[in-house]
C-alpha atoms as a PDB file:
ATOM      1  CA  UNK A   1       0.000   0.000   0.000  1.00  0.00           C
ATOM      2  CA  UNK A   2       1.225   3.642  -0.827  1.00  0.00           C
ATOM      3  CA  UNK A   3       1.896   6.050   1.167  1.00  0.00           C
ATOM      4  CA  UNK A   4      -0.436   8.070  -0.691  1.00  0.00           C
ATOM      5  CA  UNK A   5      -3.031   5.679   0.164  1.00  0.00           C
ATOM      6  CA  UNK A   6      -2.759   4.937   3.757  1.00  0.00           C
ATOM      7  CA  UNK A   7      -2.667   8.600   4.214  1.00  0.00           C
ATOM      8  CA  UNK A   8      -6.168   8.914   2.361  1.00  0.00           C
ATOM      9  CA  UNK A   9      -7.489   5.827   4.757  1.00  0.00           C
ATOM     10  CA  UNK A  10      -6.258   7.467   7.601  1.00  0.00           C
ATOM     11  CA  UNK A  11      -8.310  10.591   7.171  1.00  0.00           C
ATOM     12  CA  UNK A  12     -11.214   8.990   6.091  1.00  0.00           C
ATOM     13  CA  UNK A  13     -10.975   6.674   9.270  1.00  0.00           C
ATOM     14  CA  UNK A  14     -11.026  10.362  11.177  1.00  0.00           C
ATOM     15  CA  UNK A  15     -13.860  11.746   9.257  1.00  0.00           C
ATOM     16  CA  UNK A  16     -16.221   8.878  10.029  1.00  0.00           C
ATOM     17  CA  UNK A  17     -15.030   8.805  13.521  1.00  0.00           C
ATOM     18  CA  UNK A  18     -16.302  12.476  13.495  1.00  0.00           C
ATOM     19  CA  UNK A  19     -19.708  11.989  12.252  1.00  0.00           C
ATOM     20  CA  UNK A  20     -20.213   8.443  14.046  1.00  0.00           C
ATOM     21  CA  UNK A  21     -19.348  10.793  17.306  1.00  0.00           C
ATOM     22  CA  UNK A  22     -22.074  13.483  16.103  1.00  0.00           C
ATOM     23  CA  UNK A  23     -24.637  11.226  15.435  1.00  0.00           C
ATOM     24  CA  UNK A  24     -24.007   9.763  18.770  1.00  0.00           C
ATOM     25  CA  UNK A  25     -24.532  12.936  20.312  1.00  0.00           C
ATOM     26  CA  UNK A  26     -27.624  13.639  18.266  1.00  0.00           C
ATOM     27  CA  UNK A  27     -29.384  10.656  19.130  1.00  0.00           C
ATOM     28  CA  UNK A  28     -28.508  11.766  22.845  1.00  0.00           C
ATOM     29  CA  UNK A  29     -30.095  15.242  22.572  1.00  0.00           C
ATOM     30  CA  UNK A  30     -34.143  14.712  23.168  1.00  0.00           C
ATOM     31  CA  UNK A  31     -36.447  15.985  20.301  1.00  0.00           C
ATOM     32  CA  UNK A  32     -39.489  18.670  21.011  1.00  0.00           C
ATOM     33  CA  UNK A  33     -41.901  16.880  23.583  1.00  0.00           C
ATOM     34  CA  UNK A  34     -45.225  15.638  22.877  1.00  0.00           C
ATOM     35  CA  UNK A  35     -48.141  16.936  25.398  1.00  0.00           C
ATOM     36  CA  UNK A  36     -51.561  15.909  25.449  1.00  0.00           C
ATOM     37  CA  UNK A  37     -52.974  18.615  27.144  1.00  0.00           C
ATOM     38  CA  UNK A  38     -57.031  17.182  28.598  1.00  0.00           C
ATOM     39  CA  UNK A  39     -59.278  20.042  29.609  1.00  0.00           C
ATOM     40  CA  UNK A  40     -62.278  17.950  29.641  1.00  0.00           C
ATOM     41  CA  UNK A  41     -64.735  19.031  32.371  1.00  0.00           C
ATOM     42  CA  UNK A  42     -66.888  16.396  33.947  1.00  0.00           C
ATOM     43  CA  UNK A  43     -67.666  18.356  36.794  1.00  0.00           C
ATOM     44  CA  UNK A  44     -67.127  22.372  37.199  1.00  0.00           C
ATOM     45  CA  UNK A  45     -65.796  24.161  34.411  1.00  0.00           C
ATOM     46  CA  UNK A  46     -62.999  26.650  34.796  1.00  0.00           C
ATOM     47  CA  UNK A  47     -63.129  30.208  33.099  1.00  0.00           C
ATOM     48  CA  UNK A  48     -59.059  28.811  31.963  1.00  0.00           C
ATOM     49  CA  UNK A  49     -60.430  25.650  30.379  1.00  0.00           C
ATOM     50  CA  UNK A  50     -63.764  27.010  28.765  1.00  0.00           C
ATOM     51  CA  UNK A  51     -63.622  27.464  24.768  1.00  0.00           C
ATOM     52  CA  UNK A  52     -67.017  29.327  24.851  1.00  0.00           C
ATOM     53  CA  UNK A  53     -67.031  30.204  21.362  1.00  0.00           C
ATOM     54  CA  UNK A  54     -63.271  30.299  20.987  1.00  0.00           C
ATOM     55  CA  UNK A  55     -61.107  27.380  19.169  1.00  0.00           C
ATOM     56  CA  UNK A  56     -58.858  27.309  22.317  1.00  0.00           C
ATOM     57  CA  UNK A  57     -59.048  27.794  26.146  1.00  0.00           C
ATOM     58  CA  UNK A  58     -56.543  30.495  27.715  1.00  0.00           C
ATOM     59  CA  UNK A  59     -54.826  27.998  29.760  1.00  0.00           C
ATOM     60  CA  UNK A  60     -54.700  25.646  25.985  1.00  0.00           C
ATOM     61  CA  UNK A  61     -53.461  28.998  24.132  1.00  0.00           C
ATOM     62  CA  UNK A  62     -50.839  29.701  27.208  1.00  0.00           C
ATOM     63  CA  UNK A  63     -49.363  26.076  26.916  1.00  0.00           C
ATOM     64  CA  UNK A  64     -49.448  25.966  23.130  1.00  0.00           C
ATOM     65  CA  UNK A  65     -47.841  29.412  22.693  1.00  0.00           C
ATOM     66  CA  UNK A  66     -45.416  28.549  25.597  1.00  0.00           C
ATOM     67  CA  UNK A  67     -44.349  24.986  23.601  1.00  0.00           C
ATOM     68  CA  UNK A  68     -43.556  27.193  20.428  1.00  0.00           C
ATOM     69  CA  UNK A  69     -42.145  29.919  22.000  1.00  0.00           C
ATOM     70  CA  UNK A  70     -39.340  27.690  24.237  1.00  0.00           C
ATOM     71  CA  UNK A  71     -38.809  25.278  21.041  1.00  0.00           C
ATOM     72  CA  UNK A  72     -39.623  22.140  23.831  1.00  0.00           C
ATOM     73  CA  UNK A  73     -42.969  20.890  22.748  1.00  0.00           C
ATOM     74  CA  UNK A  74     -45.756  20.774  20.789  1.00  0.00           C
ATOM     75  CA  UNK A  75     -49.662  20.367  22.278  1.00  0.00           C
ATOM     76  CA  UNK A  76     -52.684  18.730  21.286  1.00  0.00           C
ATOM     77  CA  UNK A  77     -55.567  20.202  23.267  1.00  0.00           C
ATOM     78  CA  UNK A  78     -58.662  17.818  24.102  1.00  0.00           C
ATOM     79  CA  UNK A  79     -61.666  18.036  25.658  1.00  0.00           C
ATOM     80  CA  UNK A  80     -62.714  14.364  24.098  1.00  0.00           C
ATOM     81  CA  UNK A  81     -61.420  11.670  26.814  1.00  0.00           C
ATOM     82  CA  UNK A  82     -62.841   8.905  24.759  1.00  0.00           C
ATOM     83  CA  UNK A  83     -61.558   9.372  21.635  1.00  0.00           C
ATOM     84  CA  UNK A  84     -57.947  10.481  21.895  1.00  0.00           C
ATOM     85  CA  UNK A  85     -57.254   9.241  25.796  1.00  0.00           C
ATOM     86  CA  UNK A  86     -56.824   5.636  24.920  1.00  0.00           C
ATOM     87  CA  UNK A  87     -54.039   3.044  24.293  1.00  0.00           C
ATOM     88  CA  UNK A  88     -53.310   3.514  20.513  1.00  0.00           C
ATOM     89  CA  UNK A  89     -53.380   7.257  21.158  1.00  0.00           C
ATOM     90  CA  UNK A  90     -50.835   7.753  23.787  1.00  0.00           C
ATOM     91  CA  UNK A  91     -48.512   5.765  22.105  1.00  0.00           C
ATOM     92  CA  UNK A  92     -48.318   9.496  20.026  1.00  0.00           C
ATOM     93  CA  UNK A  93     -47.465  11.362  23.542  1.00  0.00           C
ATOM     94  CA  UNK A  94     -44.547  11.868  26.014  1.00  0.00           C
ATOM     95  CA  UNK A  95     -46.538  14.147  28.441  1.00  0.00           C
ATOM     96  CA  UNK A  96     -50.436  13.891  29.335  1.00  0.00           C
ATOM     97  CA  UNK A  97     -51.122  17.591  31.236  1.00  0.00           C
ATOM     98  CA  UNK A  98     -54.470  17.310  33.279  1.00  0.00           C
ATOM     99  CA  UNK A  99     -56.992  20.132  33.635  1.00  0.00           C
ATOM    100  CA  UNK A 100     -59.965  18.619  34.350  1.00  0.00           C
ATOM    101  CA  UNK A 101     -62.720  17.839  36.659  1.00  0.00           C
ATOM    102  CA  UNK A 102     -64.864  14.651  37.683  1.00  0.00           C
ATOM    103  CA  UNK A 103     -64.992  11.165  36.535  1.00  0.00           C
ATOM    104  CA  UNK A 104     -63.564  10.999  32.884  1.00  0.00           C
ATOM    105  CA  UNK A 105     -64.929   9.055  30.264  1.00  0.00           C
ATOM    106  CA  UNK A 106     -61.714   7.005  29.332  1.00  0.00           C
ATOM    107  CA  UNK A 107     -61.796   3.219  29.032  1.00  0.00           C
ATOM    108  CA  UNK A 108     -60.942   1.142  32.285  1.00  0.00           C
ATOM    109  CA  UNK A 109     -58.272  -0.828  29.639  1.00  0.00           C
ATOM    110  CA  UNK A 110     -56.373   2.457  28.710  1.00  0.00           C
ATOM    111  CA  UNK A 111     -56.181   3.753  32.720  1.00  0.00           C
ATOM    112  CA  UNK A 112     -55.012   0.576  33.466  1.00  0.00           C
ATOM    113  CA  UNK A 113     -52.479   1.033  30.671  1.00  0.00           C
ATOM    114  CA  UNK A 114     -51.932   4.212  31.583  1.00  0.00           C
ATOM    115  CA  UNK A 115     -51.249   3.838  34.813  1.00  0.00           C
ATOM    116  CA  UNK A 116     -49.432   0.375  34.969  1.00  0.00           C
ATOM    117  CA  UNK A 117     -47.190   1.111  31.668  1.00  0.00           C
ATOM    118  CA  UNK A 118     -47.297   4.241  29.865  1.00  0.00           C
ATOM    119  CA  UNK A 119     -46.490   6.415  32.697  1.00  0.00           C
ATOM    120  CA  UNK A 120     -43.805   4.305  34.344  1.00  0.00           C
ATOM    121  CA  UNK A 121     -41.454   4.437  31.079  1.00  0.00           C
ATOM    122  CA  UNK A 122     -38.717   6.798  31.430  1.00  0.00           C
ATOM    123  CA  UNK A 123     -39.323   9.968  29.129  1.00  0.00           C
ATOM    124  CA  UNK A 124     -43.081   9.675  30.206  1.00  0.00           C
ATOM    125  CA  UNK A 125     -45.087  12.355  32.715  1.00  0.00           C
ATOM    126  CA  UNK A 126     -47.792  14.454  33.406  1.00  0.00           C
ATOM    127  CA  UNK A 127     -48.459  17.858  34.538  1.00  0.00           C
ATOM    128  CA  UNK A 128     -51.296  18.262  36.518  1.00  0.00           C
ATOM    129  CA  UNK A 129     -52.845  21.524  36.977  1.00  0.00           C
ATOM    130  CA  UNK A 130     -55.271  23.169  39.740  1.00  0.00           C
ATOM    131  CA  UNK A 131     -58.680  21.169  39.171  1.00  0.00           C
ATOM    132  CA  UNK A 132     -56.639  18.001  38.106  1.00  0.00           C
ATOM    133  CA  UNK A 133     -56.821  16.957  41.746  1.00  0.00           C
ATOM    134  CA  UNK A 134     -60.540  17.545  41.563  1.00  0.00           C
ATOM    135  CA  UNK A 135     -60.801  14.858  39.191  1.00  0.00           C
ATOM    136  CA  UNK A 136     -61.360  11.145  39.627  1.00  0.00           C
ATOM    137  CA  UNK A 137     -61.981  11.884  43.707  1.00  0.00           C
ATOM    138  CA  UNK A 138     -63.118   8.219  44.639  1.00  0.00           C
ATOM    139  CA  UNK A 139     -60.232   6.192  41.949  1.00  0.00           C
ATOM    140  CA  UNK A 140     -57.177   5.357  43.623  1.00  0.00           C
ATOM    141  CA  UNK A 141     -54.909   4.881  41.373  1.00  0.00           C
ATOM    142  CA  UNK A 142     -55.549   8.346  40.362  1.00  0.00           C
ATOM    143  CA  UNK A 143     -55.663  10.132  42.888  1.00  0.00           C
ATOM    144  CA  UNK A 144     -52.368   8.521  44.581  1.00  0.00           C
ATOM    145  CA  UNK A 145     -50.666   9.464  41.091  1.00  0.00           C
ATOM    146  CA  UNK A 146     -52.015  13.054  41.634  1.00  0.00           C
ATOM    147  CA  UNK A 147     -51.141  13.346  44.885  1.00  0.00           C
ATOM    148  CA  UNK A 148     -54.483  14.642  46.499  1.00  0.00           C
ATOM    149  CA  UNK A 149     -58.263  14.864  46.374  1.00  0.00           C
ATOM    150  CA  UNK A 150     -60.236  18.259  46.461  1.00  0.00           C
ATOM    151  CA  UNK A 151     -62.083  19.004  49.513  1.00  0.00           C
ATOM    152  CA  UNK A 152     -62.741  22.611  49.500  1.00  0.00           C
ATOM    153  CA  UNK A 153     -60.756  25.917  48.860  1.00  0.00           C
ATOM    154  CA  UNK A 154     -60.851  28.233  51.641  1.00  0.00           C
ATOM    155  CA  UNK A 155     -58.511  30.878  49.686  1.00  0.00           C
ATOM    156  CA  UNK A 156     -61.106  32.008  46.762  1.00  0.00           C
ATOM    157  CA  UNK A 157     -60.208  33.658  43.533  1.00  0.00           C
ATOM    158  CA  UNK A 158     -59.976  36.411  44.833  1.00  0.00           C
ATOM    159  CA  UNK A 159     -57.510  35.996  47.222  1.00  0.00           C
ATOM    160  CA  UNK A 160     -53.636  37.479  47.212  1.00  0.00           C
ATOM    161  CA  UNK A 161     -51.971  33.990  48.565  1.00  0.00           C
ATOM    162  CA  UNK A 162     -48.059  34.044  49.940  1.00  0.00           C
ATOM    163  CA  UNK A 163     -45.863  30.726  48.873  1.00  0.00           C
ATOM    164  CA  UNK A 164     -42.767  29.341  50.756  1.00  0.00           C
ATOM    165  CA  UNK A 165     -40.579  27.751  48.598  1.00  0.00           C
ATOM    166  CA  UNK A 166     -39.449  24.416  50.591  1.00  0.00           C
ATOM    167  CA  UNK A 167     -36.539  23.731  47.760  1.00  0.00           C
ATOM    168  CA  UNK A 168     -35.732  27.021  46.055  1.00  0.00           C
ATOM    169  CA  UNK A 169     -33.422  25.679  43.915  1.00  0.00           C
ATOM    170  CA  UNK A 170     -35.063  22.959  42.363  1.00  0.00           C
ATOM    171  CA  UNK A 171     -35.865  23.725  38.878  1.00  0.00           C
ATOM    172  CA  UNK A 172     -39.189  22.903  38.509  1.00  0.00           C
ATOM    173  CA  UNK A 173     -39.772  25.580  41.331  1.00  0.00           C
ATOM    174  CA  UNK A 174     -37.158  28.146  39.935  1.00  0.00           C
ATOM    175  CA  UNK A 175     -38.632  30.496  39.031  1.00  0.00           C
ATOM    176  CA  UNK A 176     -41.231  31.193  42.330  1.00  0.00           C
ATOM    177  CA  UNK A 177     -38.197  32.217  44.354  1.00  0.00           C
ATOM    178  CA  UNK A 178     -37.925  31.330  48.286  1.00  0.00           C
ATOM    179  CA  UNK A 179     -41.438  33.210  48.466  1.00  0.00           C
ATOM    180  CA  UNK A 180     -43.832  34.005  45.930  1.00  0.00           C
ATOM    181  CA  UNK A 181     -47.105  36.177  46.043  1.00  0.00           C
ATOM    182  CA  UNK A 182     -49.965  35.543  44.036  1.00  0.00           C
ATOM    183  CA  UNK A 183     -53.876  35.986  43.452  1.00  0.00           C
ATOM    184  CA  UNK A 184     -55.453  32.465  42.825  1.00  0.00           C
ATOM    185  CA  UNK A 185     -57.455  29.919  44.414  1.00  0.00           C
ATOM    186  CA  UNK A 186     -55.711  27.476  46.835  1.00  0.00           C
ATOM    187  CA  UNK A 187     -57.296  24.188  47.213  1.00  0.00           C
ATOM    188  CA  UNK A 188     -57.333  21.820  50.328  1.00  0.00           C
ATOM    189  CA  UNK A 189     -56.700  17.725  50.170  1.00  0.00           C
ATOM    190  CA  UNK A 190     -57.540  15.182  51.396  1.00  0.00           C
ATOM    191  CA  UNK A 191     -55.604  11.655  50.054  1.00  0.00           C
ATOM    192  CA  UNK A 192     -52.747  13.639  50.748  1.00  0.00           C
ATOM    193  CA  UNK A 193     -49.998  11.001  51.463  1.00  0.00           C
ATOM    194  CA  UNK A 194     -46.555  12.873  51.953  1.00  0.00           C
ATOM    195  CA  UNK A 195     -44.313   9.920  52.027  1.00  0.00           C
ATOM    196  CA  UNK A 196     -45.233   9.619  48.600  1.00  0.00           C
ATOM    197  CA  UNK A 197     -44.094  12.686  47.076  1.00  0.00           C
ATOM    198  CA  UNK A 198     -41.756  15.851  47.199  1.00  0.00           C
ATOM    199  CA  UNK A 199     -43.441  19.360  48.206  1.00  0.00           C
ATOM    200  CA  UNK A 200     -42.107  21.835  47.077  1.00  0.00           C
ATOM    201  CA  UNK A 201     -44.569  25.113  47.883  1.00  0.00           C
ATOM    202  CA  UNK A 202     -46.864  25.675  50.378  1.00  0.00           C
ATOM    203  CA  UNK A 203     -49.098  27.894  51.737  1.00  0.00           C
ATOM    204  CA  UNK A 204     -47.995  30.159  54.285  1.00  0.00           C
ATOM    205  CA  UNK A 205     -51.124  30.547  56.855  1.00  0.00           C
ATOM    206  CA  UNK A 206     -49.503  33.588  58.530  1.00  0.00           C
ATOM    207  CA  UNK A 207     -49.607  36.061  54.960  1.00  0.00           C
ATOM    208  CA  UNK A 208     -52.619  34.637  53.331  1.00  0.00           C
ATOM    209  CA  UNK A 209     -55.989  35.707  54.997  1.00  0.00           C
ATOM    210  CA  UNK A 210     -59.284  34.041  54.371  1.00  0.00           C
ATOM    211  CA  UNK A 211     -62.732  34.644  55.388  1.00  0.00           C
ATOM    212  CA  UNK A 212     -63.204  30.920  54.491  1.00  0.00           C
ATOM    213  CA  UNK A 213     -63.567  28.277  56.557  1.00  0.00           C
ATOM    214  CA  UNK A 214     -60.201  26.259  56.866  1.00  0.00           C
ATOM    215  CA  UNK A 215     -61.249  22.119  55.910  1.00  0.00           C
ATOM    216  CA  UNK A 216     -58.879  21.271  58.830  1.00  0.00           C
ATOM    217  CA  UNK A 217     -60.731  17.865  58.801  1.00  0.00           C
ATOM    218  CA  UNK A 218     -57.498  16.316  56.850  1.00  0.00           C
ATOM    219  CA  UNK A 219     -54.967  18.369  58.159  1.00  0.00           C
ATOM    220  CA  UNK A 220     -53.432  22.355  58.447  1.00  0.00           C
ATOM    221  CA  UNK A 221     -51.243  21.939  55.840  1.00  0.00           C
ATOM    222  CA  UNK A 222     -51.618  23.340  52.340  1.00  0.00           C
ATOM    223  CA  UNK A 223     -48.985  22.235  50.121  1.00  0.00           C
ATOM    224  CA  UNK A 224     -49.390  23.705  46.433  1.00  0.00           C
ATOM    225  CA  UNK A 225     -46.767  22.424  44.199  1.00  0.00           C
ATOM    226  CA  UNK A 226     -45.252  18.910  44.408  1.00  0.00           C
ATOM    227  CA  UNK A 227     -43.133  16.482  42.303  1.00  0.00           C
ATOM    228  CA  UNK A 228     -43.357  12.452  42.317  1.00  0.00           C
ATOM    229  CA  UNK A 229     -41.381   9.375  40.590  1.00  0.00           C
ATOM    230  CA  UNK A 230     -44.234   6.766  38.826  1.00  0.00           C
ATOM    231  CA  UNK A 231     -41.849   4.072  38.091  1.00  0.00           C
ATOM    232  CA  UNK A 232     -39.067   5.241  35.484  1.00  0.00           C
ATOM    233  CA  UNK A 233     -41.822   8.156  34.491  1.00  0.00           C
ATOM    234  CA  UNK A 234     -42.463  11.431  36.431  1.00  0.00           C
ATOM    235  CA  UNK A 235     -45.263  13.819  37.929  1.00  0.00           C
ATOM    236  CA  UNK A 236     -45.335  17.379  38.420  1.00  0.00           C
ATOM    237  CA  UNK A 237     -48.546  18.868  40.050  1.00  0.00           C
ATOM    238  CA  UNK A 238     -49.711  22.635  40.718  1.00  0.00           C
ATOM    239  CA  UNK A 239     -52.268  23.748  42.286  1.00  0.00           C
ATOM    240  CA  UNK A 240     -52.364  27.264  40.499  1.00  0.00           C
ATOM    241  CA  UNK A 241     -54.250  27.974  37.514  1.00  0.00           C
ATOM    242  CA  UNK A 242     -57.720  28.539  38.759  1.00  0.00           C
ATOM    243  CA  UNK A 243     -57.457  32.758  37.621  1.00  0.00           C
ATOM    244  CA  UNK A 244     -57.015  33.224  33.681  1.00  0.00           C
ATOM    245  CA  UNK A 245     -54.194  35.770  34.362  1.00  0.00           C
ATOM    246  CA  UNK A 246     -52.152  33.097  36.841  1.00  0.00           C
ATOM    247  CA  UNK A 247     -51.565  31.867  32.705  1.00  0.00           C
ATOM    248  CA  UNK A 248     -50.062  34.783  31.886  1.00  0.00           C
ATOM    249  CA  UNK A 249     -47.820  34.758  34.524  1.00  0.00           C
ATOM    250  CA  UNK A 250     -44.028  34.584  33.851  1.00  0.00           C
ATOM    251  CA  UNK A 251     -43.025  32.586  36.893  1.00  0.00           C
ATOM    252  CA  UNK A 252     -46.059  30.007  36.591  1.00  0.00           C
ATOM    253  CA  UNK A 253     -45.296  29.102  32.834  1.00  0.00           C
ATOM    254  CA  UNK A 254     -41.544  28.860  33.249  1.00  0.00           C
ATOM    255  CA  UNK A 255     -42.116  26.382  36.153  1.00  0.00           C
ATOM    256  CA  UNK A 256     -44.368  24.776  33.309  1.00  0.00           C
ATOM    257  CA  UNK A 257     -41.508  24.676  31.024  1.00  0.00           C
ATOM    258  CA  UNK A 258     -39.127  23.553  33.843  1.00  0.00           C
ATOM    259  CA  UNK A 259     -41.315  20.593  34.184  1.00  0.00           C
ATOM    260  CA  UNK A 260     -40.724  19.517  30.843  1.00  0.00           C
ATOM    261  CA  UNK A 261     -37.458  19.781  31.400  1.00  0.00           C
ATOM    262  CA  UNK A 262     -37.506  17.365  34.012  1.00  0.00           C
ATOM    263  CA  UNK A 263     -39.687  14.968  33.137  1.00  0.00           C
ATOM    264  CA  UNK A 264     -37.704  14.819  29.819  1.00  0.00           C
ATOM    265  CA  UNK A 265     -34.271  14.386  31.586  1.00  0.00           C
ATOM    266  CA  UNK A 266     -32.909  17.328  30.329  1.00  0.00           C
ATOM    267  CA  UNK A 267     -32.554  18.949  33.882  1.00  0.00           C
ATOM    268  CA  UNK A 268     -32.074  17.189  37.173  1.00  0.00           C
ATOM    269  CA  UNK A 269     -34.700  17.588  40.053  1.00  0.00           C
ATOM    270  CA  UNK A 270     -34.939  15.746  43.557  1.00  0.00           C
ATOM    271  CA  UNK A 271     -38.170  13.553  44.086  1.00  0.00           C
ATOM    272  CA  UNK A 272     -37.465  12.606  46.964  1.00  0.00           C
ATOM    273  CA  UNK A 273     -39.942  12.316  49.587  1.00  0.00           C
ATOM    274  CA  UNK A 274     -39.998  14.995  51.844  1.00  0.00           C
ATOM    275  CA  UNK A 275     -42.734  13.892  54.937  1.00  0.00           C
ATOM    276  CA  UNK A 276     -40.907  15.637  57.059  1.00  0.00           C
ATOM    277  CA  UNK A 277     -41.483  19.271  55.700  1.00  0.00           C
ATOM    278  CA  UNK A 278     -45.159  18.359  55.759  1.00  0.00           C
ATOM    279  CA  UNK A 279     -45.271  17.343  59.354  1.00  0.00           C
ATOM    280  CA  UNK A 280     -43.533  20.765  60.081  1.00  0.00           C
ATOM    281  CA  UNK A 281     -45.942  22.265  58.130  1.00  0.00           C
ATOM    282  CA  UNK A 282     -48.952  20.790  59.623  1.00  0.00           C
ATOM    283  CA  UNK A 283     -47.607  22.652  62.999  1.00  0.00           C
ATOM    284  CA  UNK A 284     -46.489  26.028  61.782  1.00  0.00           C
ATOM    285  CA  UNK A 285     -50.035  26.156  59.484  1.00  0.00           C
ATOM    286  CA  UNK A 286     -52.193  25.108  62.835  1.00  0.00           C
ATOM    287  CA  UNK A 287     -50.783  27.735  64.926  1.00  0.00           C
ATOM    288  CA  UNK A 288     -51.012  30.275  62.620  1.00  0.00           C
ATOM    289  CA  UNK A 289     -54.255  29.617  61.983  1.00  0.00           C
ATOM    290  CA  UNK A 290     -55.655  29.698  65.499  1.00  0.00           C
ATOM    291  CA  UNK A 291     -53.392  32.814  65.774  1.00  0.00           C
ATOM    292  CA  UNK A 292     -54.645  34.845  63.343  1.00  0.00           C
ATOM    293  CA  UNK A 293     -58.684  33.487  64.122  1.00  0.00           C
ATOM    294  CA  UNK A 294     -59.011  31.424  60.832  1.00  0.00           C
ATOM    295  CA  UNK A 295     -62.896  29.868  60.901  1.00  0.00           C
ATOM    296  CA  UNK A 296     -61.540  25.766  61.356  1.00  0.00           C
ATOM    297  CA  UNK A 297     -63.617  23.503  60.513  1.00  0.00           C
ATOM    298  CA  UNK A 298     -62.003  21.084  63.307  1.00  0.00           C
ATOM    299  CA  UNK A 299     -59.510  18.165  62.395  1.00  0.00           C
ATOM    300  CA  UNK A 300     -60.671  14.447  62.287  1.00  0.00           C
ATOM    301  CA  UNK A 301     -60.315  13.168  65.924  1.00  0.00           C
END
């Protein structure tokens, strides 16, 4: 062999070394997610999920415009459970973003699936948003997925609510700060089973006044944003979105993004449980509300 020639195998040797190494790295980098975003209403019906006469919903314009405008997703808005939430469907999803309300008309064979397959592959989510835990109240599988049930919301529409920030830097909670101040509605739980997920915000009792009654019946404390593992697949859930404006609100849709982020593995995030905040949250909440003359309806003896 000539000189000439090894020389031209040597750099062609190189060269696809060089683009074996790319393509590597390209399969590595994850393409735009896929969200099915559900706004199906089987019980109330949010002013942020209602079309009215409109082809979209402001919280399904918000999350569509916020997929295009960050390059990380694309949406498919529903509000038709029994056509697109089933088996064959989700195969065409990464993410499946609740808004929603009451029992859902979506096979038992394709929650099952859901739940027992789907969801646990890694790559796989959802985002669940305000009324999502005021879906499904009496199916388990659900509503230990979502991390609570509905019970009441004490802190109305109306109401100017103060966060605490339990993991500041976590980046699905970023963007909120170590406090964060906002007008929304703040539900209460009950099925709320701390051991089972990470909390991340919470109500501070002290700096958000009610003229509510306080469902103490379940517990003081009112967490508002928390993240879980479901197998290999993840959950995000928060409890704001009730107000049309909380969708126009910088530090609400980059937590949204931030989400994707994580469930996609493309930032890092703790999930791990975190009972302990919530047990010193269920103290701090009590006393403040007894403090400050909350109306309690009282704990569960």
């Amino acid at each position: 062999m000539s000189a000439r020639c090894f020389s031209w195998l040597a750099l062609l040797a190189v060269v696809l070394g060089v683009l074996n190494a790319s393509a590597s790295a390209a399969e590595q980098v994850s393409p735009k997610a896929r969200i099915l975003f559900v706004t199906q209403s089987k019980g109330f019906r949010h002013g942020s999920v209602n079309r009215a006469e409109r082809e979209l919903a402001p919280a399904e314009i918000a999350v569509t415009e916020l997929g295009e405008k960050t390059g990380l997703f694309t949406v498919h808005c529903t509000q038709d459970c029994e056509s697109d939430f089933t088996k064959a469907n989700l195969q065409n999803y990464d993410i499946v973003a609740f808004y929603t309300t009451g029992n859902l008309p979506i096979a038992q064979e394709d929650l099952d699936y859901f739940f027992n397959d789907w969801l646990k592959q890694a790559g796989h989510g959802v985002l669940g948003f305000h009324s999502a835990a005021d879906t499904f109240h009496n199916y388990e599988p659900y509503y230990t997925m979502i991390g609570g049930t509905f019970i009441g919301h004490p802190w109305g529409a109306g109401s100017t609510v103060t966060l605490v920030s339990h993991d500041p830097d976590h980046i699905c909670v970023k963007p909120f700060g170590k406090e964060f101040v906002i007008r929304d509605e703040i539900y209460m739980y009950r099925n709320w089973r701390p051991e089972n997920v990470r909390v991340l915000l919470s109500l501070d009792y002290a700096r958000s006044p009610t003229s509510g009654e306080v469902n103490a019946q379940y517990g003081y404390h009112v967490p508002v944003c928390w993240v879980r593992e479901w197998g290999a697949g993840k959950v995000y859930f928060n409890n704001l979105g009730h107000n049309e404006a909380t969708w126009t609100n910088p530090a609400f849709l980059e937590s949204i993004a931030n989400a994707v982020k994580w469930i996609r593995g493309l930032e890092p995030g703790d999930a791990t449980p975190n009972p302990e905040v919530s047990r010193e949250q269920e103290e701090l909440s009590r006393k403040a509300a007894h403090e400050h003359g909350f109306r309690i309806k009282a704990p569960k003896e």
